[in-house]
Structures are given as structure tokens and as C-alpha cells.
N, C-alpha and C. Protein backbone atom coordinates (compact mmCIF):
# COMPACT_ATOMS: atom_id res chain seq x y z
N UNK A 1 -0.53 -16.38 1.65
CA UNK A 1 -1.88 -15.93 1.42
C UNK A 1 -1.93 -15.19 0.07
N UNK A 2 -3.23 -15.44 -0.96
CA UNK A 2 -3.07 -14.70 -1.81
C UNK A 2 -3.95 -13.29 -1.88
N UNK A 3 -3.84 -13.09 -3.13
CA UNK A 3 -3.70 -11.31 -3.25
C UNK A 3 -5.85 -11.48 -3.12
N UNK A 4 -6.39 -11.88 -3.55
CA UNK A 4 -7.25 -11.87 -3.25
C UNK A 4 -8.23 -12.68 -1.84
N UNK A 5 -7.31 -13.31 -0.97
CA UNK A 5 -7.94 -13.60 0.02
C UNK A 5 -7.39 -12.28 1.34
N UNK A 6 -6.56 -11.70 0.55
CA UNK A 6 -6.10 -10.33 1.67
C UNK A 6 -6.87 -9.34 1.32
N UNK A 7 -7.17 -9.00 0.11
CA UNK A 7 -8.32 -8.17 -0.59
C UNK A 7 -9.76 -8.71 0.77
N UNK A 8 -9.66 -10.05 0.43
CA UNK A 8 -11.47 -10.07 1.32
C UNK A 8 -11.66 -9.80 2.60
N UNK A 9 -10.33 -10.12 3.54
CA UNK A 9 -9.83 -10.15 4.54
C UNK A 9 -10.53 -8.73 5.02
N UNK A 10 -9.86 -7.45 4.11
CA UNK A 10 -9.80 -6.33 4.65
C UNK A 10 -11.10 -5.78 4.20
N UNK A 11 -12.03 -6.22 3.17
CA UNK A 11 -12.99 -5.84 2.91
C UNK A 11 -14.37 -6.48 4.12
N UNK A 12 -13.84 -7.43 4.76
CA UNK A 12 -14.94 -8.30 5.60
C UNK A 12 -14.68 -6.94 7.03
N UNK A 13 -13.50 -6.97 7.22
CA UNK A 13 -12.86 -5.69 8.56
C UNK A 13 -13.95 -4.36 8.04
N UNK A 14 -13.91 -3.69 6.58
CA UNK A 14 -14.78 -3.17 6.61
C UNK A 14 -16.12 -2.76 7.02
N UNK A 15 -16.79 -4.04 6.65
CA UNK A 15 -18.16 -4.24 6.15
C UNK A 15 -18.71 -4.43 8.00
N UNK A 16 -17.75 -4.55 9.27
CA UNK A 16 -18.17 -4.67 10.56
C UNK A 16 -18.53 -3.56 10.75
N UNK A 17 -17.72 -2.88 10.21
CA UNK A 17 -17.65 -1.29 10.90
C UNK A 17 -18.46 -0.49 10.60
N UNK A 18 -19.13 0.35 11.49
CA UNK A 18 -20.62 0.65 11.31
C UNK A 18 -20.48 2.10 10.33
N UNK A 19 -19.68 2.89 10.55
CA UNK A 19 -19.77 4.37 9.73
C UNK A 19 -18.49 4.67 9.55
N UNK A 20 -18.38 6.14 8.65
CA UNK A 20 -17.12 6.45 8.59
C UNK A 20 -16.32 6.74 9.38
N UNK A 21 -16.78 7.44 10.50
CA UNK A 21 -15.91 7.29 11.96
C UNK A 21 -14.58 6.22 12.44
N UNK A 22 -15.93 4.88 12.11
CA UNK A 22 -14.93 3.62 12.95
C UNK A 22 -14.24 3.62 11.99
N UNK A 23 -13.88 3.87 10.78
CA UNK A 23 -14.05 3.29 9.56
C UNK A 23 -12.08 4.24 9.76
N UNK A 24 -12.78 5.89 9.81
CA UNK A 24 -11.46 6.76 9.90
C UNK A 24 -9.97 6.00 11.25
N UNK A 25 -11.35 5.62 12.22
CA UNK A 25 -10.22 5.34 13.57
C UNK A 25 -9.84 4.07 13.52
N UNK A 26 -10.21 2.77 12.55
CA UNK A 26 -9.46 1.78 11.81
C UNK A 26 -8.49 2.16 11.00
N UNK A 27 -8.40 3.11 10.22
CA UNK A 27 -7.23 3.58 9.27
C UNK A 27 -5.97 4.11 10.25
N UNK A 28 -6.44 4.71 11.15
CA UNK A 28 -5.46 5.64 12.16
C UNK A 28 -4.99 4.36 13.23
N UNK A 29 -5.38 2.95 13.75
CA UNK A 29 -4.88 2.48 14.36
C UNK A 29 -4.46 1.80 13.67
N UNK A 30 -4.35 1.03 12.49
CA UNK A 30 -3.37 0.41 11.49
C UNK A 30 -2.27 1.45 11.24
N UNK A 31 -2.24 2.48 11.01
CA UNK A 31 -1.33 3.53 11.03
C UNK A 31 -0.25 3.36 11.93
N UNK A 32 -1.09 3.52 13.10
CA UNK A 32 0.03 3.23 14.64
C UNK A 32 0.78 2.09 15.00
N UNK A 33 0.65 1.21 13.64
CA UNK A 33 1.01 -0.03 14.11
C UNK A 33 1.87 -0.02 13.01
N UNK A 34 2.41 0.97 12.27
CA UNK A 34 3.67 0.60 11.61
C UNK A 34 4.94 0.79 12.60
N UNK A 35 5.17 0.08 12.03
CA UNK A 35 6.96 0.91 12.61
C UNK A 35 7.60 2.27 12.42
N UNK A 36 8.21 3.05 13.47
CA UNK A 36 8.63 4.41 13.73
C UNK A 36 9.54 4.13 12.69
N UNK A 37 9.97 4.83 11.49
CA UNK A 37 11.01 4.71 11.14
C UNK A 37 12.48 5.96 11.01
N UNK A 38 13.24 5.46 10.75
CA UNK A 38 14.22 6.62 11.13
C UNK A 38 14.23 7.59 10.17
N UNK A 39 15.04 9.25 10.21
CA UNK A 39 14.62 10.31 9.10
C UNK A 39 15.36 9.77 8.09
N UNK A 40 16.88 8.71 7.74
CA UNK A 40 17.06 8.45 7.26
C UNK A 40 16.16 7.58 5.90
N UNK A 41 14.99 7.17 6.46
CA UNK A 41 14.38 5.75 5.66
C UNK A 41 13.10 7.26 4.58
N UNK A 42 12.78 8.72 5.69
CA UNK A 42 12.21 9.55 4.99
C UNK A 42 13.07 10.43 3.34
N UNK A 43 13.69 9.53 2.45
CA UNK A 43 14.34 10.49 2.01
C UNK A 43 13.61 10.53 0.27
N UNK A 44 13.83 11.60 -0.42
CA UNK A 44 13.54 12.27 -1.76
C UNK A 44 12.86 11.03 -2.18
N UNK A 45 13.78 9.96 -2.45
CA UNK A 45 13.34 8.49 -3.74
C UNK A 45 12.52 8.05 -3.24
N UNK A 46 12.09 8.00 -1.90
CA UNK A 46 10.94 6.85 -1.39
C UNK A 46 9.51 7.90 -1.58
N UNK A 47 10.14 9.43 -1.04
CA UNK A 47 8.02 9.91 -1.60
C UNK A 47 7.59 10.10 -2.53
N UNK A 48 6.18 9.92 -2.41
CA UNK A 48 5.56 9.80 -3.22
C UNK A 48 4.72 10.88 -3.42
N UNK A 49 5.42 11.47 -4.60
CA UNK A 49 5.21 12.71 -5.02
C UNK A 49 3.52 12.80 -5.63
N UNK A 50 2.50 13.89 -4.80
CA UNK A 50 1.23 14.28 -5.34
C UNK A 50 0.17 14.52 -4.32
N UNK A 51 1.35 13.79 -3.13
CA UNK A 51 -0.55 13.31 -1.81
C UNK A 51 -0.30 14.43 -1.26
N UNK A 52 -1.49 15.15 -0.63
CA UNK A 52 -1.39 15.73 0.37
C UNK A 52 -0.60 15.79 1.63
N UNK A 53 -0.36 14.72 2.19
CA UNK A 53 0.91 14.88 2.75
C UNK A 53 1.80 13.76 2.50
N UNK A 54 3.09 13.99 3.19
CA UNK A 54 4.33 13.21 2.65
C UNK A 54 4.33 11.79 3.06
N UNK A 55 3.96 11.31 1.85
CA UNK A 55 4.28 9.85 2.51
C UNK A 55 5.23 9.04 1.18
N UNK A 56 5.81 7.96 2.40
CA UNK A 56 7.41 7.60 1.75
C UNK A 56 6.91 5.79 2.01
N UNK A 57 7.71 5.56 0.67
CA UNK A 57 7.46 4.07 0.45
C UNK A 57 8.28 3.04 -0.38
N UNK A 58 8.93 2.15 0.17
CA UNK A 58 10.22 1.37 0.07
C UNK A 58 9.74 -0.06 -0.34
N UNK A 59 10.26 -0.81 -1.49
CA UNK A 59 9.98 -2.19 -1.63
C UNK A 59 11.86 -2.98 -1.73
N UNK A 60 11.01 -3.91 -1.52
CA UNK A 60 12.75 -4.75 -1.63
C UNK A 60 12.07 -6.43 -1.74
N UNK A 61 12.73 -6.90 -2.62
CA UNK A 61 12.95 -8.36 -2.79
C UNK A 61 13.19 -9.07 -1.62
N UNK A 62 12.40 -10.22 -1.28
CA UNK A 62 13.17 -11.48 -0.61
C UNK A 62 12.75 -12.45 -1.21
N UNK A 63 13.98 -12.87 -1.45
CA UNK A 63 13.50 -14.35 -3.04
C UNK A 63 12.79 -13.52 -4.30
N UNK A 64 11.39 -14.08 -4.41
CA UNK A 64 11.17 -13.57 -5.61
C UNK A 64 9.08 -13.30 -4.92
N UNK A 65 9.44 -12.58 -3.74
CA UNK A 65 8.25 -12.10 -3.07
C UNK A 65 8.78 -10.29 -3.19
N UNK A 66 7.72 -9.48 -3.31
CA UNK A 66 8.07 -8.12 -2.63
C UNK A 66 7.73 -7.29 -1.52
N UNK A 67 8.13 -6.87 -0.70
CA UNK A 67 7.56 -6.28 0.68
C UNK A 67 7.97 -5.18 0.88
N UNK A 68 7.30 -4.39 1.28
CA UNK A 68 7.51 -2.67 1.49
C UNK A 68 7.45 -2.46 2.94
N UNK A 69 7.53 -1.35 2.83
CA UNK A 69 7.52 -0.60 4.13
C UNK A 69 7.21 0.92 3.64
N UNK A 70 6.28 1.48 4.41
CA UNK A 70 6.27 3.00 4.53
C UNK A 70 6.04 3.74 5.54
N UNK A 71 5.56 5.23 5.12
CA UNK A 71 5.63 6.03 6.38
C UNK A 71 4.95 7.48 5.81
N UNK A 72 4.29 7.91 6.98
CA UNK A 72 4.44 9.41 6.22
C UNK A 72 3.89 10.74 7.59
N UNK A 73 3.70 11.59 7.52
CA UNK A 73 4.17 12.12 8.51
C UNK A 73 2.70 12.67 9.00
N UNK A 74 1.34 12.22 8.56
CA UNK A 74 0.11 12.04 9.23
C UNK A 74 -0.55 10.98 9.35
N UNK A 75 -1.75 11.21 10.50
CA UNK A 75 -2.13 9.73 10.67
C UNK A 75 -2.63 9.19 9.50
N UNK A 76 -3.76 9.72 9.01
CA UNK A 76 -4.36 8.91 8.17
C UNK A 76 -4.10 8.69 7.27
N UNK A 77 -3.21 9.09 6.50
CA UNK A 77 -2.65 8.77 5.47
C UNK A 77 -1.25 7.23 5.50
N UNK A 78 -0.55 7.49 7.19
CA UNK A 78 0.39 6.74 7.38
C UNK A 78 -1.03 4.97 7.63
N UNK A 79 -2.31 5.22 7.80
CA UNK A 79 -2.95 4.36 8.24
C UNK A 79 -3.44 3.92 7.08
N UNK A 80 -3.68 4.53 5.49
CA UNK A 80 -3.99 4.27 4.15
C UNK A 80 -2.72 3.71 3.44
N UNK A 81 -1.64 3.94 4.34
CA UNK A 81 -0.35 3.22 3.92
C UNK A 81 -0.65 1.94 4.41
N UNK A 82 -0.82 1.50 5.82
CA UNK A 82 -0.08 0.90 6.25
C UNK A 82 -1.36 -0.17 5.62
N UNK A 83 -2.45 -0.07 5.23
CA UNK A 83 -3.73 -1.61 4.84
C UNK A 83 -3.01 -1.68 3.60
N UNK A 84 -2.87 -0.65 2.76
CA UNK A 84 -1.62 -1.15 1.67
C UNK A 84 -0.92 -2.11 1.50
N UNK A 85 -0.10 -1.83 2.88
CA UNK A 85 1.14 -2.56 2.59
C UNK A 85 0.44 -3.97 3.64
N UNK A 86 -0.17 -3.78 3.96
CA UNK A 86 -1.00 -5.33 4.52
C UNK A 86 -1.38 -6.31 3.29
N UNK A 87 -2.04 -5.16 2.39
CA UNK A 87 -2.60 -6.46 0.99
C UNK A 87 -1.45 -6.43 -0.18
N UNK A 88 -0.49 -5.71 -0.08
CA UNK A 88 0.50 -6.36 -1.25
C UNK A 88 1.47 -6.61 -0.62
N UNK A 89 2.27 -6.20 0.63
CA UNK A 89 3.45 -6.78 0.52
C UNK A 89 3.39 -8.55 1.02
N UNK A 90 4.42 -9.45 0.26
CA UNK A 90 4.83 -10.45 0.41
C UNK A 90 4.02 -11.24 -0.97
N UNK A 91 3.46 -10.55 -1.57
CA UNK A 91 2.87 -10.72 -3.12
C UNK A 91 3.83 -11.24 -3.93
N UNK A 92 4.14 -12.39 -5.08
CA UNK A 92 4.74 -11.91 -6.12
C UNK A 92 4.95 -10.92 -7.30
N UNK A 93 5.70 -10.22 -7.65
CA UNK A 93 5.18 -9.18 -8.72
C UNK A 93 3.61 -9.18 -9.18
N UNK A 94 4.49 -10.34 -10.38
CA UNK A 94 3.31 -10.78 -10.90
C UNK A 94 1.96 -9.99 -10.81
N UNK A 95 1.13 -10.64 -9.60
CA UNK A 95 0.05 -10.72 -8.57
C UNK A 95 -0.07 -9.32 -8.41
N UNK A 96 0.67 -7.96 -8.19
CA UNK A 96 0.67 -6.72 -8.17
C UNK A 96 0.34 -5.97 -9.30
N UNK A 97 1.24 -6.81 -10.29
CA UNK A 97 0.61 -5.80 -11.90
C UNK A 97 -0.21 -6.25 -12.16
N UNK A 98 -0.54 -7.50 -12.09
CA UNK A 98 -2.29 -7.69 -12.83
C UNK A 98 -3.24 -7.41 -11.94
N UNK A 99 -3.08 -6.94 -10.88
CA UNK A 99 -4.72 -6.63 -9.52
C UNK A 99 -5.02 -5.66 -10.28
N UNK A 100 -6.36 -5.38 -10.17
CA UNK A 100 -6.97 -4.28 -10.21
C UNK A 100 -7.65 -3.75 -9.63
N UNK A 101 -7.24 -4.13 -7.93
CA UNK A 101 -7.02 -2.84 -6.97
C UNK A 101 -8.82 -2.71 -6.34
N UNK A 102 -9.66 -3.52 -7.01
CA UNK A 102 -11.03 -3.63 -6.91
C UNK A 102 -11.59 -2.91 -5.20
N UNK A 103 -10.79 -3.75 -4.27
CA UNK A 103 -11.18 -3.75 -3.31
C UNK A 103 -11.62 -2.27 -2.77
N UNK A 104 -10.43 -1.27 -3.15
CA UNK A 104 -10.75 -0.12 -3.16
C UNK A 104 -11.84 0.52 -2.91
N UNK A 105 -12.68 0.49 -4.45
CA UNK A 105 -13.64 0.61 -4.34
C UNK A 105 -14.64 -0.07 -3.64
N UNK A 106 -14.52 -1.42 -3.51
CA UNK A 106 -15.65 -2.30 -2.99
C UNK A 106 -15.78 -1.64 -1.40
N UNK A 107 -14.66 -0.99 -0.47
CA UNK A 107 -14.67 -0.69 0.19
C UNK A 107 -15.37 0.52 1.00
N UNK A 108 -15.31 1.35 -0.77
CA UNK A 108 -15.60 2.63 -0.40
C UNK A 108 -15.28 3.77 -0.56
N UNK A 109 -13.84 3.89 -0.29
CA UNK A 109 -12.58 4.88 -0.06
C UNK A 109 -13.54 5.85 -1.06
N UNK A 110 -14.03 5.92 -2.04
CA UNK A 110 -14.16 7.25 -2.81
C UNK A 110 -14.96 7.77 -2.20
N UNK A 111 -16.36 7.55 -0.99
CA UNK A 111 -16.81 8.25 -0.86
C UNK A 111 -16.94 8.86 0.76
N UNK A 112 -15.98 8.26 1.17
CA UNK A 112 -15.68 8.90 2.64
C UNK A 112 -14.27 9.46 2.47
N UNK A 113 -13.57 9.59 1.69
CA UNK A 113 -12.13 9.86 1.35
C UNK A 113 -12.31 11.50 0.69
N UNK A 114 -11.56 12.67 1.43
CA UNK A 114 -11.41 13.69 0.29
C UNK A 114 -10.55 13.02 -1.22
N UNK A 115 -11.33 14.10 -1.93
CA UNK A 115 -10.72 13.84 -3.29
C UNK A 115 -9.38 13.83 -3.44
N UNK A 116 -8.75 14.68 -2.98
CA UNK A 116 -7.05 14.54 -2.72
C UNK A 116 -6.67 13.32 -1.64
N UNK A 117 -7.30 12.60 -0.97
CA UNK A 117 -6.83 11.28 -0.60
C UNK A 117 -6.82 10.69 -1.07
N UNK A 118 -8.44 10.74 -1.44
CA UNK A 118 -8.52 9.21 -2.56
C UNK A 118 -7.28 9.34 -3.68
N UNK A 119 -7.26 10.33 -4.39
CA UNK A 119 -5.53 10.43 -5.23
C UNK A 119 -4.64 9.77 -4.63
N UNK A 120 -4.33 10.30 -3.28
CA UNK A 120 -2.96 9.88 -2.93
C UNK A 120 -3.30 7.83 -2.84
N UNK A 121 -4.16 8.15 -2.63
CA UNK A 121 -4.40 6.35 -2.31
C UNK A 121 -3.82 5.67 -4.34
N UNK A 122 -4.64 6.40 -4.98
CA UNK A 122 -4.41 6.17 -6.49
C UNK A 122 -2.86 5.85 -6.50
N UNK A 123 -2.09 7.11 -6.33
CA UNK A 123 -0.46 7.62 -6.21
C UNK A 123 0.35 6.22 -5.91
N UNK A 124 -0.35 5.85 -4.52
CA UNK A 124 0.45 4.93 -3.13
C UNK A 124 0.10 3.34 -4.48
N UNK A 125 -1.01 3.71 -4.94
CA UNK A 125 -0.90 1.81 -5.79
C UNK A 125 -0.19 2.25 -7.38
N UNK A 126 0.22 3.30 -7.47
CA UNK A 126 0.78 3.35 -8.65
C UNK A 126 1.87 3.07 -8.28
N UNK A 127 2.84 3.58 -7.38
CA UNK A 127 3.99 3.47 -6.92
C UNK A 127 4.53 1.95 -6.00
N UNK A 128 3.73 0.92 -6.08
CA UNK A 128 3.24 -0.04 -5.37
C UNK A 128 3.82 -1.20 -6.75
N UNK A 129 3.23 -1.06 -7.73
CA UNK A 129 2.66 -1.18 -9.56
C UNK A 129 4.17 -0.93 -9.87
N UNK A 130 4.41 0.38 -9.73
CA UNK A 130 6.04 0.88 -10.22
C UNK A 130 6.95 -0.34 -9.74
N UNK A 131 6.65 -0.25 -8.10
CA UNK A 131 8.30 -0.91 -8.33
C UNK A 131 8.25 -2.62 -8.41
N UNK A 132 6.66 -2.92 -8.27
CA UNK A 132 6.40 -4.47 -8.95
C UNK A 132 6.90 -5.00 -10.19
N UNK A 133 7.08 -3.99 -11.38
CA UNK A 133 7.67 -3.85 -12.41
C UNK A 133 8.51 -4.24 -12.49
N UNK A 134 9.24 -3.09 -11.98
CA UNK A 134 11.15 -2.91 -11.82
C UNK A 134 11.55 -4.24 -11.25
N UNK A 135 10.88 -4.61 -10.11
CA UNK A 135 11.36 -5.87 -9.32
C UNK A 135 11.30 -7.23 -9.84
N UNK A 136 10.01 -7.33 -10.96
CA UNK A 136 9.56 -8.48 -12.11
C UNK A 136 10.80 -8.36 -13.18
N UNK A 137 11.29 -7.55 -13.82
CA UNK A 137 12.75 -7.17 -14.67
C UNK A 137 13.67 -7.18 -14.02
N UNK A 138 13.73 -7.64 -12.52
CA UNK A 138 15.14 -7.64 -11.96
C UNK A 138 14.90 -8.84 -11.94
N UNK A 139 13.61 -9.84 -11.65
CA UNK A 139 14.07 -11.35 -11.23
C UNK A 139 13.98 -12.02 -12.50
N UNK A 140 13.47 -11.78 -13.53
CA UNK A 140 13.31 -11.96 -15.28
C UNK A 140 14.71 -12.03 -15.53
N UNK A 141 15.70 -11.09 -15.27
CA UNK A 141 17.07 -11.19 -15.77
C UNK A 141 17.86 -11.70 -14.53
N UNK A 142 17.83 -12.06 -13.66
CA UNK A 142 18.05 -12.87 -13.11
C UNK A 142 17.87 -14.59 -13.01
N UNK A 143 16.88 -15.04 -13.08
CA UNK A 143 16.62 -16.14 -14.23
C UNK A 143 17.06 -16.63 -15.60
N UNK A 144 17.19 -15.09 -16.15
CA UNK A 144 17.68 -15.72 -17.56
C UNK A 144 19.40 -15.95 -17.84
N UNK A 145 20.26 -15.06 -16.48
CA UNK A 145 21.46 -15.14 -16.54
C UNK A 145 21.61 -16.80 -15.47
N UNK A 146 20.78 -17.15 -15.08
CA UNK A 146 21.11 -18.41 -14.34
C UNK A 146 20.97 -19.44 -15.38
């Protein structure tokens, strides 16, 4: 699936939902549906330093797709993780550095979101962006040594 039919996907899930309420208790049951992860997977390199609360976030290669995983230690924020990692992971790089994240807004988030969420949401796609990078220069030189 691509990066923009997961973008519409989650923007159509939106647009059902009648107010910010359903809107909060959609974020919090996507939340609940990550995986528990162990304190080991919570450590220094994975948070993401700025949000209000701690949330931790891991990418890794399979082939030349990237997929994350995160976590963080409240709901709604672990539930602003987890639609995240619904619309980019299994992306190629690529497809990560050039989005521009539109949906975001089309959604809303700025104006039912405190200002320090909406940041951390900023934070969570910068760090998303970061290691799309790193991971595009690992399969770039990997290619070029083959």
C-alpha cells in the first residue's frame, strides 16, 4: 500500500468520527493495540527527546522497506504513535523523506491537540524523517558496494 492511500485511509477513519471525543478515544484504542514492549526496548536512543511525555521509537530495515515500532508511557500519545507507525512503517525511505505529512493537518491534530502535542506529533515525524535518511544511506551504500 502506498504512502498516500494510508494517508486517506486514516483521514476517511477521521472524517466518521463525529467530535473530538471519538476522535481522542480512537487515538487511545490504536494506542492499546500496540504491543507491550519490554523496559529493555524503553532505552535513551529510541526517545524522543521534547514531547511531553516519553515516547520511544525504533526503525529497522527489512529489504529495502522501513518499519518501526514504538511506545511511550501514556495513552494518548502511545495512540499518536501508534497511527504513525500505521502510515509509514513498511514505506520505502524514499516515500518518508519526500511526504509532507499533509494528512496531519487535513485531519486536524492542530486544533484539538494541546500545543505541546501537536509538537510532539512534529518531534515523532521528524524522528520518523531521521532515521528514513540514515536507512536511505545505508541501502545507497549497500547497492553501490554490490
Amino acid at each position: 500500500m502506498t504512502l498516500r492511500q494510508k494517508e486517506e485511509i486514516i483521514k476517511k477513519e477521521f472524517q466518521i468520527l463525529k467530535d473530538w471525543e471519538e476522535k481522542y478515544e480512537y487515538l487511545i484504542d490504536l494506542g492499546k493495540k500496540l504491543s507491550t514492549k519490554s523496559t529493555n526496548f524503553r532505552s535513551e536512543d529510541k526517545l524522543i527527546h521534547g514531547c511531553q511525555s516519553k515516547v520511544w521509537l525504533k526503525a529497522k530495515l527489512n529489504g529495502t522497506r522501513i518499519f518501526f515500532e514504538a511506545d511511550s508511557d501514556a495513552l494518548l500519545p502511545r495512540g499518536m504513535a501508534a497511527l504513525m507507525i500505521q502510515v509509514y512503517s513498511g514505506l520505502f525511505p524514499f516515500e518518508i523523506i519526500y511526504s509532507n505529512a499533509n494528512f496531519i493537518y487535513e485531519i486536524g491534530f492542530q486544533t484539538f491537540l494541546s500545543p505541546i502535542r501537536a509538537n510532539g506529533m512534529l518531534l515523532f515525524l521528524k524522528k520518523i524523517k531521521f532515521y528514513a535518511i540514515a536507512l536511505n544511506s545505508k541501502i545507497s551504500v549497500s547497492l553501490e558496494r554490490n
